[in-house]
N, C-alpha and C. Protein backbone atom coordinates (compact mmCIF):
# COMPACT_ATOMS: atom_id res chain seq x y z
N UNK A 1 -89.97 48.39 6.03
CA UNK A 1 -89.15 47.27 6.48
C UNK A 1 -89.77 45.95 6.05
N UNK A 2 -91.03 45.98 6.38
CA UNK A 2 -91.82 44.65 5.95
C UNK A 2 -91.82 44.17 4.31
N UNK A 3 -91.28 45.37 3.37
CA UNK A 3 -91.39 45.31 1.88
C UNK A 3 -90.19 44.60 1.78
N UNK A 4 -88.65 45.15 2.36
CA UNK A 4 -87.44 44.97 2.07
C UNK A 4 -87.59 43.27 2.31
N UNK A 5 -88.32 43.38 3.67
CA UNK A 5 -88.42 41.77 4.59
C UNK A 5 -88.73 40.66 3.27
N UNK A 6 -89.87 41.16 2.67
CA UNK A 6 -91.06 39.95 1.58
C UNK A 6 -89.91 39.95 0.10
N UNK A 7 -89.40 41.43 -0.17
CA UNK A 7 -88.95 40.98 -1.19
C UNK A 7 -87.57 40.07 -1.10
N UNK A 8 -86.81 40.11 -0.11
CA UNK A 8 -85.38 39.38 0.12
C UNK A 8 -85.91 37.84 0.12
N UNK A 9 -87.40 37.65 0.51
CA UNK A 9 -87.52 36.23 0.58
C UNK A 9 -88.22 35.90 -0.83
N UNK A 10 -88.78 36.65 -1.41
CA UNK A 10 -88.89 35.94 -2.38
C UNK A 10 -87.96 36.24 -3.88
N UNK A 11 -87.43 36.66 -4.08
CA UNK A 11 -85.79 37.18 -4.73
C UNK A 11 -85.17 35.62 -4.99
N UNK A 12 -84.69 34.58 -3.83
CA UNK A 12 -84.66 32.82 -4.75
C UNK A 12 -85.85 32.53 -5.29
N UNK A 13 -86.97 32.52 -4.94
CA UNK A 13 -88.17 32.28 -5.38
C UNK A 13 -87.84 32.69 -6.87
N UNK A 14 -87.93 34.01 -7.44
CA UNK A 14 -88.11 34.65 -8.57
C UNK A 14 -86.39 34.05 -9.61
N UNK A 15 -85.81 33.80 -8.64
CA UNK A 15 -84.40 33.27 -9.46
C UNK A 15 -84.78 31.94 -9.94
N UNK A 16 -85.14 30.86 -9.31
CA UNK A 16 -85.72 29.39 -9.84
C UNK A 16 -86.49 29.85 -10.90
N UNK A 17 -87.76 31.00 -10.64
CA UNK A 17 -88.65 30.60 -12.24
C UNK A 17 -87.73 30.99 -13.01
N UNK A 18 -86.66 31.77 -13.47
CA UNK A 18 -86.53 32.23 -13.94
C UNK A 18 -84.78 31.26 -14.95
N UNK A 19 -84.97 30.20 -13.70
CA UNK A 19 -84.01 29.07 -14.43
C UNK A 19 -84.64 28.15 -15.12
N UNK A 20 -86.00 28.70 -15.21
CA UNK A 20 -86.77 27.65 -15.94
C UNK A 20 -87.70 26.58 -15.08
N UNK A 21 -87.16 26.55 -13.59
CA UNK A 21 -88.18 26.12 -12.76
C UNK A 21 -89.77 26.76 -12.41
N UNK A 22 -90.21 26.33 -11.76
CA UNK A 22 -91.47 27.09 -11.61
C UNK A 22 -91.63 28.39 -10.66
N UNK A 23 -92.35 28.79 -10.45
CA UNK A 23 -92.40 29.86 -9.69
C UNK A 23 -93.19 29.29 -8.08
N UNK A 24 -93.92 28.39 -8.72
CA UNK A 24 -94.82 27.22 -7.47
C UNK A 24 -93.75 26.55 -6.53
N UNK A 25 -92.74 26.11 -7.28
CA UNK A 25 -91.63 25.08 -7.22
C UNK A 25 -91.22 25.79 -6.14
N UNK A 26 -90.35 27.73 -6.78
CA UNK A 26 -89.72 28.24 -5.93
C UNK A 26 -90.20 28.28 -4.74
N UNK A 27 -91.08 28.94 -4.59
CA UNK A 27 -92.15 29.34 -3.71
C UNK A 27 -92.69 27.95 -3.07
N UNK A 28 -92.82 27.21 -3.33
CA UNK A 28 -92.12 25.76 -2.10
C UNK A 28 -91.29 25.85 -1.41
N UNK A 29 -90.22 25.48 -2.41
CA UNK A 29 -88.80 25.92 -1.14
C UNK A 29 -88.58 26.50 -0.48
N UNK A 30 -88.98 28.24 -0.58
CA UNK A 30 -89.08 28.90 0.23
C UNK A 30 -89.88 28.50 1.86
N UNK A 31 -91.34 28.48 1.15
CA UNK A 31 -91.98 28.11 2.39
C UNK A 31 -91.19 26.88 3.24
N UNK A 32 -90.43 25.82 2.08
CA UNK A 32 -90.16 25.03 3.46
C UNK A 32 -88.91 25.33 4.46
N UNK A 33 -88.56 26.03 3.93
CA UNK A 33 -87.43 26.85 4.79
C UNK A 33 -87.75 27.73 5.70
N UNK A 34 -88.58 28.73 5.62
CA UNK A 34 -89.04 29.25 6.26
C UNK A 34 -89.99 28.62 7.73
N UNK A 35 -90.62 27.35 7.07
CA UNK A 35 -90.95 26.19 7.89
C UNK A 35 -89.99 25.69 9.02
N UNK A 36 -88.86 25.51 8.75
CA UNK A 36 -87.98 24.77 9.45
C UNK A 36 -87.39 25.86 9.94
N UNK A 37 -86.91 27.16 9.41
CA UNK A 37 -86.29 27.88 10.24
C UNK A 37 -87.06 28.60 11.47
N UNK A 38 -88.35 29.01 10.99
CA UNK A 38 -89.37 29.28 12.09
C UNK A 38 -89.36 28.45 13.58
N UNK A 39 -89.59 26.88 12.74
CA UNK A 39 -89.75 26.18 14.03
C UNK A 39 -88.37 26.00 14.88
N UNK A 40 -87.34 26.00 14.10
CA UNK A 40 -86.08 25.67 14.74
C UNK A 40 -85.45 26.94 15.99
N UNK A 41 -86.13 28.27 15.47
CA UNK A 41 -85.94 29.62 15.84
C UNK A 41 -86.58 29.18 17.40
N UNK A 42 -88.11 29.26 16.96
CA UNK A 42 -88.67 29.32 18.37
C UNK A 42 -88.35 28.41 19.34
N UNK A 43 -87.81 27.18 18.89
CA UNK A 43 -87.29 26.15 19.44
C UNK A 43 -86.22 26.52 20.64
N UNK A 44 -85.28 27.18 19.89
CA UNK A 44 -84.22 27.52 20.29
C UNK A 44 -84.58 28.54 21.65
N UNK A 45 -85.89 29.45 21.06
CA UNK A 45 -85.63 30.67 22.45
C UNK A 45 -86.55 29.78 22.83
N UNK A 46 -87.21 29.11 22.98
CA UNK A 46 -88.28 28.41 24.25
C UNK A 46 -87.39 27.56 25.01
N UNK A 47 -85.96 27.02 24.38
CA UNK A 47 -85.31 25.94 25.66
C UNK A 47 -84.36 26.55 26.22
N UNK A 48 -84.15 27.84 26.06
CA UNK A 48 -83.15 28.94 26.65
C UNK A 48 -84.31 29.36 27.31
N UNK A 49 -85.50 29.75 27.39
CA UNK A 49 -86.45 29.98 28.72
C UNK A 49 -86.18 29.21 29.83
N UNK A 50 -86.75 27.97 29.15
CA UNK A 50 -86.74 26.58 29.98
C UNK A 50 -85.83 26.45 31.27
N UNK A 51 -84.21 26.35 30.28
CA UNK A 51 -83.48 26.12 30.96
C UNK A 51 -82.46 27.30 32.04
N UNK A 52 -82.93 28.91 31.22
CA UNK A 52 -83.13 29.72 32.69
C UNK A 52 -83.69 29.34 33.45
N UNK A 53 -85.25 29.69 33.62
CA UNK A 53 -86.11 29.19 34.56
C UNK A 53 -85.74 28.45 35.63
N UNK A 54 -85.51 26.71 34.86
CA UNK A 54 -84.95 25.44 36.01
C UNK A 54 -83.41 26.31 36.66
N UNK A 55 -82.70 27.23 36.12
CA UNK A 55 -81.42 27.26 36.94
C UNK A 55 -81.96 28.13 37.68
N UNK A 56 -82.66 29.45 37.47
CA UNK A 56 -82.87 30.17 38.18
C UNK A 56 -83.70 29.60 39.72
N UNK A 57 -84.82 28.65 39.72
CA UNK A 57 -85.59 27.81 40.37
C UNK A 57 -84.54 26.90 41.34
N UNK A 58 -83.47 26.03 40.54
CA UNK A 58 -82.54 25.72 41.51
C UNK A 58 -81.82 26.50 41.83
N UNK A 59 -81.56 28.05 41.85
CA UNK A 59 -80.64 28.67 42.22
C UNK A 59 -81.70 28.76 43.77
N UNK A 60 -82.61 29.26 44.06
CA UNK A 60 -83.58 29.55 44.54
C UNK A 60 -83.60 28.37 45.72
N UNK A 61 -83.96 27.40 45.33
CA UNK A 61 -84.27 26.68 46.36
C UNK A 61 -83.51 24.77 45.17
N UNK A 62 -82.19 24.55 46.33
CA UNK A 62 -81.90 23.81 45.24
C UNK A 62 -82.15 22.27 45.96
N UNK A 63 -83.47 22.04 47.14
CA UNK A 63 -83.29 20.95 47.59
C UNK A 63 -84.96 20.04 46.60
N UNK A 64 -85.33 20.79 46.05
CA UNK A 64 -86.19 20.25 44.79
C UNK A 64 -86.06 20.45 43.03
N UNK A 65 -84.28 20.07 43.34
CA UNK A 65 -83.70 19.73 41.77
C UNK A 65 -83.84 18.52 41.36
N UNK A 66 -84.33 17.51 42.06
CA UNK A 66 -85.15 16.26 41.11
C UNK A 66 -86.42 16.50 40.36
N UNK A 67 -87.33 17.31 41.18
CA UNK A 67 -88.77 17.29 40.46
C UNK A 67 -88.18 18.57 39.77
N UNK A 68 -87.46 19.60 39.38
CA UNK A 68 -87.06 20.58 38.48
C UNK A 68 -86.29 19.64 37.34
N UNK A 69 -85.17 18.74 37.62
CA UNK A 69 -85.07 18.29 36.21
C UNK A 69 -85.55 17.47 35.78
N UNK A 70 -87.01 16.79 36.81
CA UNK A 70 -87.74 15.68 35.69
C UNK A 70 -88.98 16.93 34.69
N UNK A 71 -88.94 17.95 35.44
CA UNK A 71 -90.16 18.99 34.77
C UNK A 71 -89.70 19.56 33.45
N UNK A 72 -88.32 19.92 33.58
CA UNK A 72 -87.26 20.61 32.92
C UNK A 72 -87.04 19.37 31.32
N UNK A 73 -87.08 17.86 31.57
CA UNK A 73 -87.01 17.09 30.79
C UNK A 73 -87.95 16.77 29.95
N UNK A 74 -89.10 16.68 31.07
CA UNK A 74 -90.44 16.80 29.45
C UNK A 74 -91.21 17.43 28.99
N UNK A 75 -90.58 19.15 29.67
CA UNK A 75 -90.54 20.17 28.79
C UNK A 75 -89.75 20.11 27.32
N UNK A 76 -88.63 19.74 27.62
CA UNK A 76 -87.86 19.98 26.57
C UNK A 76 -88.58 18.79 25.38
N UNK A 77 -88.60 17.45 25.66
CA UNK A 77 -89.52 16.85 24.95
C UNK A 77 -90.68 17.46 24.39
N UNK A 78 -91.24 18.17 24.43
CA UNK A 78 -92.90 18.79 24.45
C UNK A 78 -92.22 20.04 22.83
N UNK A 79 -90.82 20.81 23.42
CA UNK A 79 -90.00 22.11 22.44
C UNK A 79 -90.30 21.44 21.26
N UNK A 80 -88.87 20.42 21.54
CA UNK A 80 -88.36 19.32 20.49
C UNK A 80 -89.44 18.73 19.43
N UNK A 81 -90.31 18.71 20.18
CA UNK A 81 -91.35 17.66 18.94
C UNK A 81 -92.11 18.94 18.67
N UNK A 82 -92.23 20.16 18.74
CA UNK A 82 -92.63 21.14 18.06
C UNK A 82 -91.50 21.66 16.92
N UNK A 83 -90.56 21.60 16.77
CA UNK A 83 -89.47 21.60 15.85
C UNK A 83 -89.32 20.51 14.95
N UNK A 84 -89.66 19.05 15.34
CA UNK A 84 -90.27 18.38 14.09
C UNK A 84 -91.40 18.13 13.73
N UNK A 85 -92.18 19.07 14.00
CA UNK A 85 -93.69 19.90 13.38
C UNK A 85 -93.27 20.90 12.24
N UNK A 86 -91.80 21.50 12.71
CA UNK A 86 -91.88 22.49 11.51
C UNK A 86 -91.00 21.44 10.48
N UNK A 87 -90.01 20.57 10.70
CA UNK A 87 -89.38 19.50 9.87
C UNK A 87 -90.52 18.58 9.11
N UNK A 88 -91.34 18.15 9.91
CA UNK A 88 -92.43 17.68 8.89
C UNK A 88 -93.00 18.45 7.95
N UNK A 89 -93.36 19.81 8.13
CA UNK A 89 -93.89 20.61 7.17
C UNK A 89 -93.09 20.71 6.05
N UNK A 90 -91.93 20.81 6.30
CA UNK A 90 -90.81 21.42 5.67
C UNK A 90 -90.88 19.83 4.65
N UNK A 91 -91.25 18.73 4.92
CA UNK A 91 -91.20 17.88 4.60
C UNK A 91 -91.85 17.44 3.59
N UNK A 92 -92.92 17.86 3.72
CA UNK A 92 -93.94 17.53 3.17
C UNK A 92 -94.09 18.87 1.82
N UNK A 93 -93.70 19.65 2.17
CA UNK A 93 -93.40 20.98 1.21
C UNK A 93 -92.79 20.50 0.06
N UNK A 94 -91.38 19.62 0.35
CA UNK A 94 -90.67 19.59 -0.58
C UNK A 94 -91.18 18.78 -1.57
N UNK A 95 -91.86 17.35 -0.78
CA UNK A 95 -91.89 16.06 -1.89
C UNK A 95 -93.35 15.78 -1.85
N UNK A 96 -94.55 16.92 -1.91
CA UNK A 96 -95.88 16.25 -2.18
C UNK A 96 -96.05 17.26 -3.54
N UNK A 97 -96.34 16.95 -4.32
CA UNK A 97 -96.17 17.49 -5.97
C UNK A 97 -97.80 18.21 -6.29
C-alpha cells in the first residue's frame, strides 16, 4: 500500500521532468502540496475535536458556556495558525530557488 501511496505522489513529479521541467522543480511542488494539504487535513480534524468537546462540555453542564467559548476561541486560534505553518511552508517551497 505504502508503494502504490509514494508512487501516485510522485507520478506529477516524474510528468514535469519529463516536460522538460526539473525533477527538483517537480518534487517542490509536490512537497508544497503535500505541505498545505497535511496542515489543512489536521487542521480540519483538530477543530471538529475542539468543537465536539465545547458542545459536548456545554451539553454537560451549560451554566459555564462563557469560559467554554472563550477556551473554545483561542483554541481555535492556536489550530488556525498551525495551518498557516503548513501555508508558509508551502510558501516558501514554491518561490525560494
Amino acid at each position: 500500500m505504502r508503494k502504490v501511496l509514494l508512487m501516485s505522489m510522485l507520478i506529477p513529479a516524474l510528468a514535469l521532468a519529463a516536460e522538460g521541467e526539473s525533477l527538483k522543480q517537480g518534487l517542490m511542488y509536490l512537497g508544497a502540496g503535500l505541505a498545505i494539504g497535511l496542515a489543512a487535513f489536521g487542521a480540519g480534524i483538530g477543530m471538529g475535536h475542539l468543537l465536539r468537546g465545547t458542545q459536548e462540555g456545554l451539553a454537560r453542564n451549560p451554566t459555564i458556556g462563557g469560559r467554554l467559548q472563550t477556551t473554545m476561541f483561542i483554541g481555535l486560534a492556536f489550530i488556525e495558525t498551525l495551518a498557516l505553518y503548513g501555508l508558509l511552508v508551502a510558501i516558501i517551497l514554491l518561490f525560494v530557488k
